[in-house]
C-alpha atoms as a PDB file:
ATOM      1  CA  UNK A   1     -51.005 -21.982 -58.117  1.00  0.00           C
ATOM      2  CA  UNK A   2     -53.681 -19.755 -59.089  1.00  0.00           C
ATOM      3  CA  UNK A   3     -51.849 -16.553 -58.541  1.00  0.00           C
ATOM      4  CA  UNK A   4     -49.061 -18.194 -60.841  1.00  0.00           C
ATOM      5  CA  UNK A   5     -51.622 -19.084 -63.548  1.00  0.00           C
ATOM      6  CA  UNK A   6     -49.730 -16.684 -66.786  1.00  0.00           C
ATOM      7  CA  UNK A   7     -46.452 -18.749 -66.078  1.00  0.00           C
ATOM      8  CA  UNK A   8     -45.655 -21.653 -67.373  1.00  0.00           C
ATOM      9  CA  UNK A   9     -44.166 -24.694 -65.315  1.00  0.00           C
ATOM     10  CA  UNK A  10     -40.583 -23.365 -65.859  1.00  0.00           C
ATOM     11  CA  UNK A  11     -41.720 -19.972 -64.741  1.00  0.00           C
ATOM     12  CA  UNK A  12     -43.416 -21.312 -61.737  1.00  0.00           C
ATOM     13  CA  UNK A  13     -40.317 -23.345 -60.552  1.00  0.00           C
ATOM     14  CA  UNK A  14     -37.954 -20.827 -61.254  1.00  0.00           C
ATOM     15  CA  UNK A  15     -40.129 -18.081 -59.056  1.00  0.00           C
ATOM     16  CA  UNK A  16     -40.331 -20.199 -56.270  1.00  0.00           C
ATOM     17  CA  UNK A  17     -36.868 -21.408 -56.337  1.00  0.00           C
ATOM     18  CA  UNK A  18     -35.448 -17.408 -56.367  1.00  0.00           C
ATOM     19  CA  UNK A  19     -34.257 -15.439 -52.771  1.00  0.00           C
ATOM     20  CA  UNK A  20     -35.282 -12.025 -52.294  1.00  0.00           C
ATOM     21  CA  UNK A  21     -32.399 -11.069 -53.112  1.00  0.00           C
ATOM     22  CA  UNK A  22     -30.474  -7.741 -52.230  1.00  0.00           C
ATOM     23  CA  UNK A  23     -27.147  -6.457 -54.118  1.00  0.00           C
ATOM     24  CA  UNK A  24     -25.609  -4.027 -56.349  1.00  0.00           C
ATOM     25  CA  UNK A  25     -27.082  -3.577 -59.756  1.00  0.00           C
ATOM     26  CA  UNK A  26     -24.864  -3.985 -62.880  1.00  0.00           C
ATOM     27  CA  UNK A  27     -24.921   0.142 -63.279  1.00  0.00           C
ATOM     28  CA  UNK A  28     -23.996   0.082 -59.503  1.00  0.00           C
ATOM     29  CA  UNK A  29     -26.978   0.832 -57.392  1.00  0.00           C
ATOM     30  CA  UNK A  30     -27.922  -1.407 -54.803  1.00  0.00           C
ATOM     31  CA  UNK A  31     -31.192  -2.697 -54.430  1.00  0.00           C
ATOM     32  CA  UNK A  32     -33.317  -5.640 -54.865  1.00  0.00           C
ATOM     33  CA  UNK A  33     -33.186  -8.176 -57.843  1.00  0.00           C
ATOM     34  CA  UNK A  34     -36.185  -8.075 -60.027  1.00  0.00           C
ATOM     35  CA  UNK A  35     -35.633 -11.109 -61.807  1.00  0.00           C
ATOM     36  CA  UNK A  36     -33.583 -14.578 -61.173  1.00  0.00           C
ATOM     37  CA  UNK A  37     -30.771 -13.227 -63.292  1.00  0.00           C
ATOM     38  CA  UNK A  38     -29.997 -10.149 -61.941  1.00  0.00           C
ATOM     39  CA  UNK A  39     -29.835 -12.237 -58.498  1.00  0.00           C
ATOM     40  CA  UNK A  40     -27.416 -14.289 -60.056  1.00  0.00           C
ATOM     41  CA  UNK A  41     -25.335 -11.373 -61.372  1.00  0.00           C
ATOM     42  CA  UNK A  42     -25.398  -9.571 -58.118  1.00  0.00           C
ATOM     43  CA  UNK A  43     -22.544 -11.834 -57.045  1.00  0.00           C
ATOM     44  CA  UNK A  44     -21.179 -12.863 -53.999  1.00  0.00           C
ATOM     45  CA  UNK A  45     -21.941 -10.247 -51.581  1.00  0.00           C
ATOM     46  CA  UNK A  46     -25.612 -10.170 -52.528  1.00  0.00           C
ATOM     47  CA  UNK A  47     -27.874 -10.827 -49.179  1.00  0.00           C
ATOM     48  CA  UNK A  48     -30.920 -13.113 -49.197  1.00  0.00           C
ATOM     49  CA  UNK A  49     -33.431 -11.370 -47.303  1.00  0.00           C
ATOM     50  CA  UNK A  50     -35.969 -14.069 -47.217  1.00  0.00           C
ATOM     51  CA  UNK A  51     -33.662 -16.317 -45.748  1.00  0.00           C
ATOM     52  CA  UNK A  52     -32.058 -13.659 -43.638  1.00  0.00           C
ATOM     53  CA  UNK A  53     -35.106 -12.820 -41.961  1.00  0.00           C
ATOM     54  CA  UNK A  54     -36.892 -16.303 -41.807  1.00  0.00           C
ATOM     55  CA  UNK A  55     -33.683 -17.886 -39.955  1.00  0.00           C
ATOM     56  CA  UNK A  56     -33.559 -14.917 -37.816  1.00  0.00           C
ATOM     57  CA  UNK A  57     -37.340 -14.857 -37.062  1.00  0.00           C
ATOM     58  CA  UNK A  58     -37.720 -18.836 -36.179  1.00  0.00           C
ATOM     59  CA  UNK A  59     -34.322 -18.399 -33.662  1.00  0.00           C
ATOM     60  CA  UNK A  60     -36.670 -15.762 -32.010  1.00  0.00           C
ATOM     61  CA  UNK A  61     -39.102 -18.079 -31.499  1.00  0.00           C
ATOM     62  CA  UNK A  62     -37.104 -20.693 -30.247  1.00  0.00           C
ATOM     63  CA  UNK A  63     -35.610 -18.355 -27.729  1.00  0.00           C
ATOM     64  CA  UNK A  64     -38.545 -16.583 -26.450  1.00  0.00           C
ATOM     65  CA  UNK A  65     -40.755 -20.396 -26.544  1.00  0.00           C
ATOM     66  CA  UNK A  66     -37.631 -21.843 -24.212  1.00  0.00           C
ATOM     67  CA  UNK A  67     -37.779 -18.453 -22.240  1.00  0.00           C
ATOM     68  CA  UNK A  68     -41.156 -18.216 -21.533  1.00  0.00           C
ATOM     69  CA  UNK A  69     -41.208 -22.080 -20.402  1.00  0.00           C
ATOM     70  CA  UNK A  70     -38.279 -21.298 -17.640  1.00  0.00           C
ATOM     71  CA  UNK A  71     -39.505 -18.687 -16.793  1.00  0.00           C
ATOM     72  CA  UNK A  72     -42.959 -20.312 -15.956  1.00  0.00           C
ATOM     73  CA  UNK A  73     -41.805 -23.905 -15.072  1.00  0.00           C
ATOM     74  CA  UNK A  74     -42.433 -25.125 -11.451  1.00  0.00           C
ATOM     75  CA  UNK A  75     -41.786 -28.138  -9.498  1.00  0.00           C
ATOM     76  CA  UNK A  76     -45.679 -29.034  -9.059  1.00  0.00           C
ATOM     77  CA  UNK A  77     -47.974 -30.476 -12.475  1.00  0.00           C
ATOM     78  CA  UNK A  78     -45.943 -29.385 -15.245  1.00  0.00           C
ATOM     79  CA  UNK A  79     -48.200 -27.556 -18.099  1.00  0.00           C
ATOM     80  CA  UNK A  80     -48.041 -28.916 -21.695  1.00  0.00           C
ATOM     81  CA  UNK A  81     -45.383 -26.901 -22.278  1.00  0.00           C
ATOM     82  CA  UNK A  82     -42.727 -27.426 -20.156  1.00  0.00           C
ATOM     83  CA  UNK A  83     -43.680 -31.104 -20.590  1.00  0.00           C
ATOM     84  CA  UNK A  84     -42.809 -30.530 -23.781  1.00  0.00           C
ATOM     85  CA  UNK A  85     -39.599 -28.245 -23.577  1.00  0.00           C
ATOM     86  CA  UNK A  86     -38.609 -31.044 -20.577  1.00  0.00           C
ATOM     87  CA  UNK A  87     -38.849 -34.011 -23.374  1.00  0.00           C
ATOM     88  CA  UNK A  88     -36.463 -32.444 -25.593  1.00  0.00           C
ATOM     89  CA  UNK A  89     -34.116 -31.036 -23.002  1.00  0.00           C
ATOM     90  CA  UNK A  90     -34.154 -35.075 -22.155  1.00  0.00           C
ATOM     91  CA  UNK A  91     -33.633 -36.027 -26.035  1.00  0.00           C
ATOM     92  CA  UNK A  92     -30.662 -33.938 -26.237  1.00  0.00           C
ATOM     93  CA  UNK A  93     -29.178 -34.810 -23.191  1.00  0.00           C
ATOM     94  CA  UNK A  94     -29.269 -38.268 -23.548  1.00  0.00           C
ATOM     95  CA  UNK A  95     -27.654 -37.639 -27.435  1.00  0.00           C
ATOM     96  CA  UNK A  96     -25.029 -35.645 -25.877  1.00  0.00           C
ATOM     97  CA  UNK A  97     -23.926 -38.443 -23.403  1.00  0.00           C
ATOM     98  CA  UNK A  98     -23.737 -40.803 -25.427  1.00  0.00           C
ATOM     99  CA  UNK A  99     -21.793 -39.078 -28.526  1.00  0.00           C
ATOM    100  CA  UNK A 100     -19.632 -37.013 -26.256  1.00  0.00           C
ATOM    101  CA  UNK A 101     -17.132 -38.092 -24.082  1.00  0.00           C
ATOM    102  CA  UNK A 102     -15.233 -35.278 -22.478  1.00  0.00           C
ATOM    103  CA  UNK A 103     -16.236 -32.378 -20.016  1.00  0.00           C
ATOM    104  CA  UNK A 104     -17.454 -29.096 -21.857  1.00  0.00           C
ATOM    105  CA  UNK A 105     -20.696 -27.015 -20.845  1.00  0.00           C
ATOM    106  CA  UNK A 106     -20.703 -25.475 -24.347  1.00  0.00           C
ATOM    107  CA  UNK A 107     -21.776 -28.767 -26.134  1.00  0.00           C
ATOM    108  CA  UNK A 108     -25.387 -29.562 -24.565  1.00  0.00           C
ATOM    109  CA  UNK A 109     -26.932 -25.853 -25.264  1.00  0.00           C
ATOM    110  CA  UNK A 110     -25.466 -25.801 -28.543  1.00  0.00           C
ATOM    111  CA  UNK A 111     -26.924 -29.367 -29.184  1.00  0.00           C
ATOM    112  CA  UNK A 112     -29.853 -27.957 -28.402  1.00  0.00           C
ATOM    113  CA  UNK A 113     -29.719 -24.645 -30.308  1.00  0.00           C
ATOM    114  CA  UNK A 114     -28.921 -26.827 -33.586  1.00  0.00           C
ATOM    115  CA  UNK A 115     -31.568 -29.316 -33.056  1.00  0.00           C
ATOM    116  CA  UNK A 116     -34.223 -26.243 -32.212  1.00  0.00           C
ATOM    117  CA  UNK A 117     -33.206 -24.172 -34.884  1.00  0.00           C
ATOM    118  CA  UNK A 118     -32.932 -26.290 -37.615  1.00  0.00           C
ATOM    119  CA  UNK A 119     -36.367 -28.377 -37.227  1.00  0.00           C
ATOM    120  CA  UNK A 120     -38.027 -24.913 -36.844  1.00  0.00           C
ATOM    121  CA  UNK A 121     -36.208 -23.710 -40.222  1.00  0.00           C
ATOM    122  CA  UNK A 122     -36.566 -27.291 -41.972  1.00  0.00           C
ATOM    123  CA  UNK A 123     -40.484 -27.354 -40.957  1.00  0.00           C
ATOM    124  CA  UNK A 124     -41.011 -23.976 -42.937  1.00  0.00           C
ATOM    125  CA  UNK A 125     -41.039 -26.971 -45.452  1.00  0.00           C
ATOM    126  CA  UNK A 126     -44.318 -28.188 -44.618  1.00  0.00           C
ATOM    127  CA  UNK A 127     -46.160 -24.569 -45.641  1.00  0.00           C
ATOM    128  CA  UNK A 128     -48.702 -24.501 -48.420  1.00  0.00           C
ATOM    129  CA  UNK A 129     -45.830 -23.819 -51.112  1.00  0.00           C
ATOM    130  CA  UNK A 130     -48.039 -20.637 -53.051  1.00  0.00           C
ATOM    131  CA  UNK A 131     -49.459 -19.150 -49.563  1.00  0.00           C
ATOM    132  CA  UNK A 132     -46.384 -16.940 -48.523  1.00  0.00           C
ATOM    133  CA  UNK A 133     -45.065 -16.529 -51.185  1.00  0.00           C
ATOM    134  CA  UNK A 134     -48.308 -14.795 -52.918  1.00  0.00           C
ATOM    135  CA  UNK A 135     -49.137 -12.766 -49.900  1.00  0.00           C
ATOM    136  CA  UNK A 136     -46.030 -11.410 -50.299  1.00  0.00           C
ATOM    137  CA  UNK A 137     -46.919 -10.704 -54.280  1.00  0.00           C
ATOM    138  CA  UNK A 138     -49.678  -8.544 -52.934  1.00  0.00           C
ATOM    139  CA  UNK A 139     -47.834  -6.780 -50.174  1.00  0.00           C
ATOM    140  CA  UNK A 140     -45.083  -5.911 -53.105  1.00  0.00           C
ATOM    141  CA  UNK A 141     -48.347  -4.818 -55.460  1.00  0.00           C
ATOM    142  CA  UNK A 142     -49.334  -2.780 -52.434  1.00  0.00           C
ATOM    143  CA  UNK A 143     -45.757  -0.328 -53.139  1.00  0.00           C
ATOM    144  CA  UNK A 144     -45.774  -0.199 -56.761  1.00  0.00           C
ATOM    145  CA  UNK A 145     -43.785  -4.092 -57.084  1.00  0.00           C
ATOM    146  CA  UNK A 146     -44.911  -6.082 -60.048  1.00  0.00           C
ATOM    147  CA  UNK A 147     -45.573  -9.114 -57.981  1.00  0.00           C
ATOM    148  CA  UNK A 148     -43.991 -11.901 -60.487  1.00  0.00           C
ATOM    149  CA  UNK A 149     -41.482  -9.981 -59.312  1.00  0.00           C
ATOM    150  CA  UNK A 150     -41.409 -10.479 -55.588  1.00  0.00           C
ATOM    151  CA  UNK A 151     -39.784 -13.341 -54.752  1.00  0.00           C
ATOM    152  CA  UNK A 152     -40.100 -15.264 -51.031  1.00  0.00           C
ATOM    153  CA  UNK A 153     -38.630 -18.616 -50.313  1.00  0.00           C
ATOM    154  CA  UNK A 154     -39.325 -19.668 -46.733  1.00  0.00           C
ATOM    155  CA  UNK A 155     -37.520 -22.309 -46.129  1.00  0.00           C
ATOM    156  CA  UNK A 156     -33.825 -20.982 -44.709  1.00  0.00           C
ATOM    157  CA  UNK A 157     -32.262 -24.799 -45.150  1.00  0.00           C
ATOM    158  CA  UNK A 158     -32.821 -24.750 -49.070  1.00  0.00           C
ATOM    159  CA  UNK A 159     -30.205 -22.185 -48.982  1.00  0.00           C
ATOM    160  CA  UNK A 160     -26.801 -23.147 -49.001  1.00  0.00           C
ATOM    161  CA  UNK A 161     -25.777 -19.951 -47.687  1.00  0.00           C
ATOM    162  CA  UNK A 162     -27.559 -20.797 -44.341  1.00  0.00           C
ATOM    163  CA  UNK A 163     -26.501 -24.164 -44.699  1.00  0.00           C
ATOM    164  CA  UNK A 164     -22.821 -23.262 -44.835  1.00  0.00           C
ATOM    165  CA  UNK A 165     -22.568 -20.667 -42.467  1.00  0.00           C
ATOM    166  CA  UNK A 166     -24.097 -23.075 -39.583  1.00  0.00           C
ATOM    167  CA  UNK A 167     -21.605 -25.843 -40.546  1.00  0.00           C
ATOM    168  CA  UNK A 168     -18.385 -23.567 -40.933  1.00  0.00           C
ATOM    169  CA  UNK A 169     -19.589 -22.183 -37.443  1.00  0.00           C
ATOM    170  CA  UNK A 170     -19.434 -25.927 -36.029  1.00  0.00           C
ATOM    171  CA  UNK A 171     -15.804 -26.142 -38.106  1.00  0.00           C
ATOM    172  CA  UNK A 172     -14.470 -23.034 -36.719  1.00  0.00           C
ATOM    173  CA  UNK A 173     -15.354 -24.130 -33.322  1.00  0.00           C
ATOM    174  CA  UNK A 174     -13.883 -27.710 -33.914  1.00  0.00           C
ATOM    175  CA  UNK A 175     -10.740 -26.014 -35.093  1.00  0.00           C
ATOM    176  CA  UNK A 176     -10.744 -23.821 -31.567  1.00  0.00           C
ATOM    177  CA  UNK A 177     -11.309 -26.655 -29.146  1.00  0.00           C
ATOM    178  CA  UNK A 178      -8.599 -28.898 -31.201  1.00  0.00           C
ATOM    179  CA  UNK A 179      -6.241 -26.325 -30.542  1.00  0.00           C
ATOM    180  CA  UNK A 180      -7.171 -25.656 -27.107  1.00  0.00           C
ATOM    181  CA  UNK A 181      -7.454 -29.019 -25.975  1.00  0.00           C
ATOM    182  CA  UNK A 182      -4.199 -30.414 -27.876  1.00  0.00           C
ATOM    183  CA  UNK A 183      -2.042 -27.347 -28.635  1.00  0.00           C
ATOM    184  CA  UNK A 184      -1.522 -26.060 -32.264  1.00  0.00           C
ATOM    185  CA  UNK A 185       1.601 -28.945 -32.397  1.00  0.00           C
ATOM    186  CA  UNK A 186      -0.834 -31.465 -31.619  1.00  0.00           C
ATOM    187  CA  UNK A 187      -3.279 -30.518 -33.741  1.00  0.00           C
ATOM    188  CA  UNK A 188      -0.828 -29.904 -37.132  1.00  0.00           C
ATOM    189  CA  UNK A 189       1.212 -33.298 -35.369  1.00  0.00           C
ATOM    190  CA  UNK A 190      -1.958 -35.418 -36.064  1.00  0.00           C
ATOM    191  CA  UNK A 191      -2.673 -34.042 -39.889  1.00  0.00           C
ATOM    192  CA  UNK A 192       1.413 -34.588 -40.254  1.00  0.00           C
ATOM    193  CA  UNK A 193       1.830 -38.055 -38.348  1.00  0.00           C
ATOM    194  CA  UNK A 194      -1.629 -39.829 -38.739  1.00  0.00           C
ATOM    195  CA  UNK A 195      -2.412 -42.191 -40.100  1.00  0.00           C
ATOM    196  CA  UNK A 196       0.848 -43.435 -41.547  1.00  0.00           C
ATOM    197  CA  UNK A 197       3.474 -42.087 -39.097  1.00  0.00           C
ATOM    198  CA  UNK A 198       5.987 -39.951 -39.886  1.00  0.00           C
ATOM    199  CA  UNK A 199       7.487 -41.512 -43.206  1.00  0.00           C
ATOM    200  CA  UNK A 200       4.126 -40.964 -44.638  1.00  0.00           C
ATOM    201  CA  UNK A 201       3.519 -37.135 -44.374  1.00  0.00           C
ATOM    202  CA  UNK A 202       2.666 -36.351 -47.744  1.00  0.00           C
ATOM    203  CA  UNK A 203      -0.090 -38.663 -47.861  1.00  0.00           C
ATOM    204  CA  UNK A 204      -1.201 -37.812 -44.118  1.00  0.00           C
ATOM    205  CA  UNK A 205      -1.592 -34.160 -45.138  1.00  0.00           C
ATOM    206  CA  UNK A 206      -3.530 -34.974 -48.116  1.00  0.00           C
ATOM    207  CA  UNK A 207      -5.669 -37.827 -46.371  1.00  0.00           C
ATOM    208  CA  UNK A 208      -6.357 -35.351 -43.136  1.00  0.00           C
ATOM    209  CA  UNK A 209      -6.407 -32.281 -44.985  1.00  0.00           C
ATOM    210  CA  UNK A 210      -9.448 -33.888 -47.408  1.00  0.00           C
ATOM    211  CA  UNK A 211     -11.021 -35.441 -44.177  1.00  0.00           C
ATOM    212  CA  UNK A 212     -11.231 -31.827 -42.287  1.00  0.00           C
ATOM    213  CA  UNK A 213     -12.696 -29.656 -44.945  1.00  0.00           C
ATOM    214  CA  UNK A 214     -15.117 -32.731 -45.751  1.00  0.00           C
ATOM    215  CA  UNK A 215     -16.140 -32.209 -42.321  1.00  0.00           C
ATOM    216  CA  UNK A 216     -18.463 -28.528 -42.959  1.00  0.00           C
ATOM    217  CA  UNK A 217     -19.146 -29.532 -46.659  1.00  0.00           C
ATOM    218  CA  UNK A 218     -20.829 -32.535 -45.731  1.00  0.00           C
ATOM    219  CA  UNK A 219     -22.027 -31.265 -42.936  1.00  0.00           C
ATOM    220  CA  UNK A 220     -24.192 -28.225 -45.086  1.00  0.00           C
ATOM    221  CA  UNK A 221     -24.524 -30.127 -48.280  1.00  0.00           C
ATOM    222  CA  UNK A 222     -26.850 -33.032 -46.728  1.00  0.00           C
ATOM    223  CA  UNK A 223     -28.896 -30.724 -44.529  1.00  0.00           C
ATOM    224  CA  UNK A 224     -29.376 -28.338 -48.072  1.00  0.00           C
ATOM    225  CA  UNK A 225     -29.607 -31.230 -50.746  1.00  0.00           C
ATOM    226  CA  UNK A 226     -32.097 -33.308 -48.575  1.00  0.00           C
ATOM    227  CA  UNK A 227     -34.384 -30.299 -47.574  1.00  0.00           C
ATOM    228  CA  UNK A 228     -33.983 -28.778 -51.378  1.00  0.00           C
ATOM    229  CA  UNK A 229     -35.171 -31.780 -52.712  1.00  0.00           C
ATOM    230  CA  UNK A 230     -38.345 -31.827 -50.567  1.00  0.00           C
ATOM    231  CA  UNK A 231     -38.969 -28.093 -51.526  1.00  0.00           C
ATOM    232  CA  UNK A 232     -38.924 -29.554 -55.065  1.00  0.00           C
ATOM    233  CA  UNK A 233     -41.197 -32.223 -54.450  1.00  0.00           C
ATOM    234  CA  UNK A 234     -43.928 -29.446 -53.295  1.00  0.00           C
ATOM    235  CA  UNK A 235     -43.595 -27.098 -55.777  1.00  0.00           C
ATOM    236  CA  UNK A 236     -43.903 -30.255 -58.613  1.00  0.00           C
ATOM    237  CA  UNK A 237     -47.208 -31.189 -56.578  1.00  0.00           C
ATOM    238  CA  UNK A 238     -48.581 -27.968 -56.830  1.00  0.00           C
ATOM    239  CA  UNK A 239     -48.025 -28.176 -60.584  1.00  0.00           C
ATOM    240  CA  UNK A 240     -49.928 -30.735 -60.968  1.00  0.00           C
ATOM    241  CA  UNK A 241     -53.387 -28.630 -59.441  1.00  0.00           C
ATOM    242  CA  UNK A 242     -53.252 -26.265 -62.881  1.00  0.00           C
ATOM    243  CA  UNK A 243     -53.529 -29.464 -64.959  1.00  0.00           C
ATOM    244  CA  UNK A 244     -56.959 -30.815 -64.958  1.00  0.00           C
ATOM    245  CA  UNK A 245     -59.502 -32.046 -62.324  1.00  0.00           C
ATOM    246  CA  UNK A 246     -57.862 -35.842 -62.321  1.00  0.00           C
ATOM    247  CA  UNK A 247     -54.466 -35.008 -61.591  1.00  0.00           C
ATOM    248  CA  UNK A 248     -55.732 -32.388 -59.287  1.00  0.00           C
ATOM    249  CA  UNK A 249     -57.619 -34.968 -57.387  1.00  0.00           C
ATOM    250  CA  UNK A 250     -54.168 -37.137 -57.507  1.00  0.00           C
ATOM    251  CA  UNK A 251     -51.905 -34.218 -56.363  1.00  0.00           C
ATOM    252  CA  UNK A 252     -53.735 -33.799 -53.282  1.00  0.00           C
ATOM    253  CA  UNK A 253     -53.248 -37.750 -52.043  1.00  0.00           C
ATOM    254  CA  UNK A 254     -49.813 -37.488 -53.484  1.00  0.00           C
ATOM    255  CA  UNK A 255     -49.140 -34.195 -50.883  1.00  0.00           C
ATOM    256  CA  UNK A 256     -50.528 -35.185 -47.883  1.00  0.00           C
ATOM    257  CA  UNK A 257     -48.632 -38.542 -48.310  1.00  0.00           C
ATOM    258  CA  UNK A 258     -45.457 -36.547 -48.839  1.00  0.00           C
ATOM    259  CA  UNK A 259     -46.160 -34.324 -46.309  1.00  0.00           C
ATOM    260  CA  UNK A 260     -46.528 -37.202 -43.453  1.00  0.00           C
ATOM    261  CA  UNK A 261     -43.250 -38.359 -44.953  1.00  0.00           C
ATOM    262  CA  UNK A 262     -41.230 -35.066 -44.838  1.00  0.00           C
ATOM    263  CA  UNK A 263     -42.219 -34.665 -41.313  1.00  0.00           C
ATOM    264  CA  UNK A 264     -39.894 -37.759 -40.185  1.00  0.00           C
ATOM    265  CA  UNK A 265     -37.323 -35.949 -43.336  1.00  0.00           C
ATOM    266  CA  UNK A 266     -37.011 -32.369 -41.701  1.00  0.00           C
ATOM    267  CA  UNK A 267     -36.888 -34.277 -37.877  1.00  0.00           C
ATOM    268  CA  UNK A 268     -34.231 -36.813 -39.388  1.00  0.00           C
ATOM    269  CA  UNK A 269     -32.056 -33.791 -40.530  1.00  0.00           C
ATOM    270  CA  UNK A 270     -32.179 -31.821 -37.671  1.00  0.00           C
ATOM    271  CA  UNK A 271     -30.921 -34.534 -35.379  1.00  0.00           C
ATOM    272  CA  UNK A 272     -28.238 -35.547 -37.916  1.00  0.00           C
ATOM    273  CA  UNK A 273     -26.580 -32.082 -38.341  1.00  0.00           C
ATOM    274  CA  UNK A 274     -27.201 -32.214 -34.143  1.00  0.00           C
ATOM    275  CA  UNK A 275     -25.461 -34.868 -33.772  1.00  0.00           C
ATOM    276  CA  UNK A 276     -22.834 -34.900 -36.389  1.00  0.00           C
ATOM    277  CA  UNK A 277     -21.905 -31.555 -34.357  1.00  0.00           C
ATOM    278  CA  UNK A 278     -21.040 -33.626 -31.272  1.00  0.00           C
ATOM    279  CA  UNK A 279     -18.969 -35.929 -33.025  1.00  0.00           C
ATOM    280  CA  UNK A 280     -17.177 -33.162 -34.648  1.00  0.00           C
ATOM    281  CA  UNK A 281     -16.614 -31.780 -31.026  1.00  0.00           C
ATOM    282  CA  UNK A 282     -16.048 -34.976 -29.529  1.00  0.00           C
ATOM    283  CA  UNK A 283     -13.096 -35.566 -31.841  1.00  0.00           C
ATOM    284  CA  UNK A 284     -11.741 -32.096 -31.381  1.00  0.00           C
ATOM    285  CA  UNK A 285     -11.472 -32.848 -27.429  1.00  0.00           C
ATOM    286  CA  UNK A 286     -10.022 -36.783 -28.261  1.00  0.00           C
ATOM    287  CA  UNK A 287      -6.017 -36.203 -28.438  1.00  0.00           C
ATOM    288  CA  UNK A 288      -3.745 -38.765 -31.057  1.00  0.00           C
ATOM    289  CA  UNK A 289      -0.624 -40.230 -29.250  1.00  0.00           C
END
């Protein structure tokens, strides 16, 4: 909060709320956004970087942990590690069994992936909110950046951009293995014919039709509003430090009782987005007669 001390609360929450963000400039140059609204007016093809390279960065680590366990795993005493890595292969497992009823090797690694992925991005969460973000202030002061200008949020799932791209990849691959599995006739036959029959087809389409594209919305828009409004939490914690000694005193109980807390939150999401995923998959395998 320190480093933030010239802002005011507005200022503070509006920093820390703000992707590096990369686009083109209104004169047309492309480069990075030095302020929340040129972020804003750099439009749709504008890249987060933070988030970016943070998602990116954690499914490294993911992959190379997991790698280096198989790699090392044995049949004798198991280190801490693969004890570990074993436990959660066993957690998944068991979800995926019991959600999913059909035959596809796809479904348990990609379980897996989501569950992996998205604790490791969601637990970004539980970061001193200031640390990374100020470091990166002073690497930007380092080249010449103004660093209220540098902007760093850490945690990927307060995005909705990383949000929505991980659910419309679930909903693209729920639209493939519906078609595979029952033909394009029997996938458009059950968003014509159910729930009503055939005389009803009108208010099939519109029933179905709502009840697909729900499917990715809801799917990014709980994982995103849930971990956004923990990110929020934080950052109106560490507030409360620049005003006096009492509520400094307070705003330290206050975040170590919300951190506790947000560690069952960022678990919690990860296994619902994992397992809303094998639903999704288990109903595009399940054919309508």
């Amino acid at each position: 909060m320190s480093s933030e001390a010239a802002y005011s609360s507005a200022d503070y929450i509006r920093h820390h709320l703000t992707n590096m963000t990369f686009g083109q400039h209104a004169d047309g140059h492309w480069g990075l956004a030095h302020s929340a609204q040129e972020a804003a007016e750099m439009g749709f093809w504008a890249f987060h970087l933070d988030s970016l390279g943070w998602s990116l960065g954690l499914a490294f680590v993911m992959f190379f942990f997991l790698r280096s366990v198989a790699k090392k795993a044995e049949a004798g005493i198991p280190s801490g590690a693969q004890n570990f890595a074993e436990w959660i292969i066993e957690f998944i497992d068991s979800s995926v069994r019991g959600s999913f009823t059909a035959n596809n090797p796809l479904v348990a690694p990609m379980a897996l992936t989501i569950f992996g992925w998205v604790f490791l991005m969601n637990f970004m969460d539980l970061i001193a909110v200031d640390f990374l973000p100020a470091l990166a202030g002073q690497i930007g002061a380092l080249f010449g950046a103004d660093p209220h200008h540098v902007y760093m949020k850490i945690v990927p799932s307060t995005d909705p951009n990383i949000t929505f791209g991980m659910a419309l990849g679930v909903f693209w691959l729920m639209l493939y293995y519906s078609v595979k599995n029952k033909g394009l006739g029997g996938f458009l036959g059950e968003l014509a014919f159910q729930p009503f029959g055939k005389w009803g087809l009108p208010v099939n389409l519109l029933l179905e039709g709502v009840t697909l594209i729900s499917k990715p919305i809801s799917l990014a828009l709980r994982l995103f509003g849930n971990m956004y409004a923990g990110e929020m939490i934080f950052i109106l914690i560490a507030i409360m430090y620049g005003a006096g000694l009492l509520l400094g005193s307070f705003a330290g109980i206050l975040q170590l009782g919300w951190a506790i807390f947000h560690i069952l939150i960022i678990t919690l999401q990860a296994f619902i987005f994992m397992t809303l995923t094998i639903v999704y998959m288990d109903m595009a395998h399940q054919e309508h007669h």
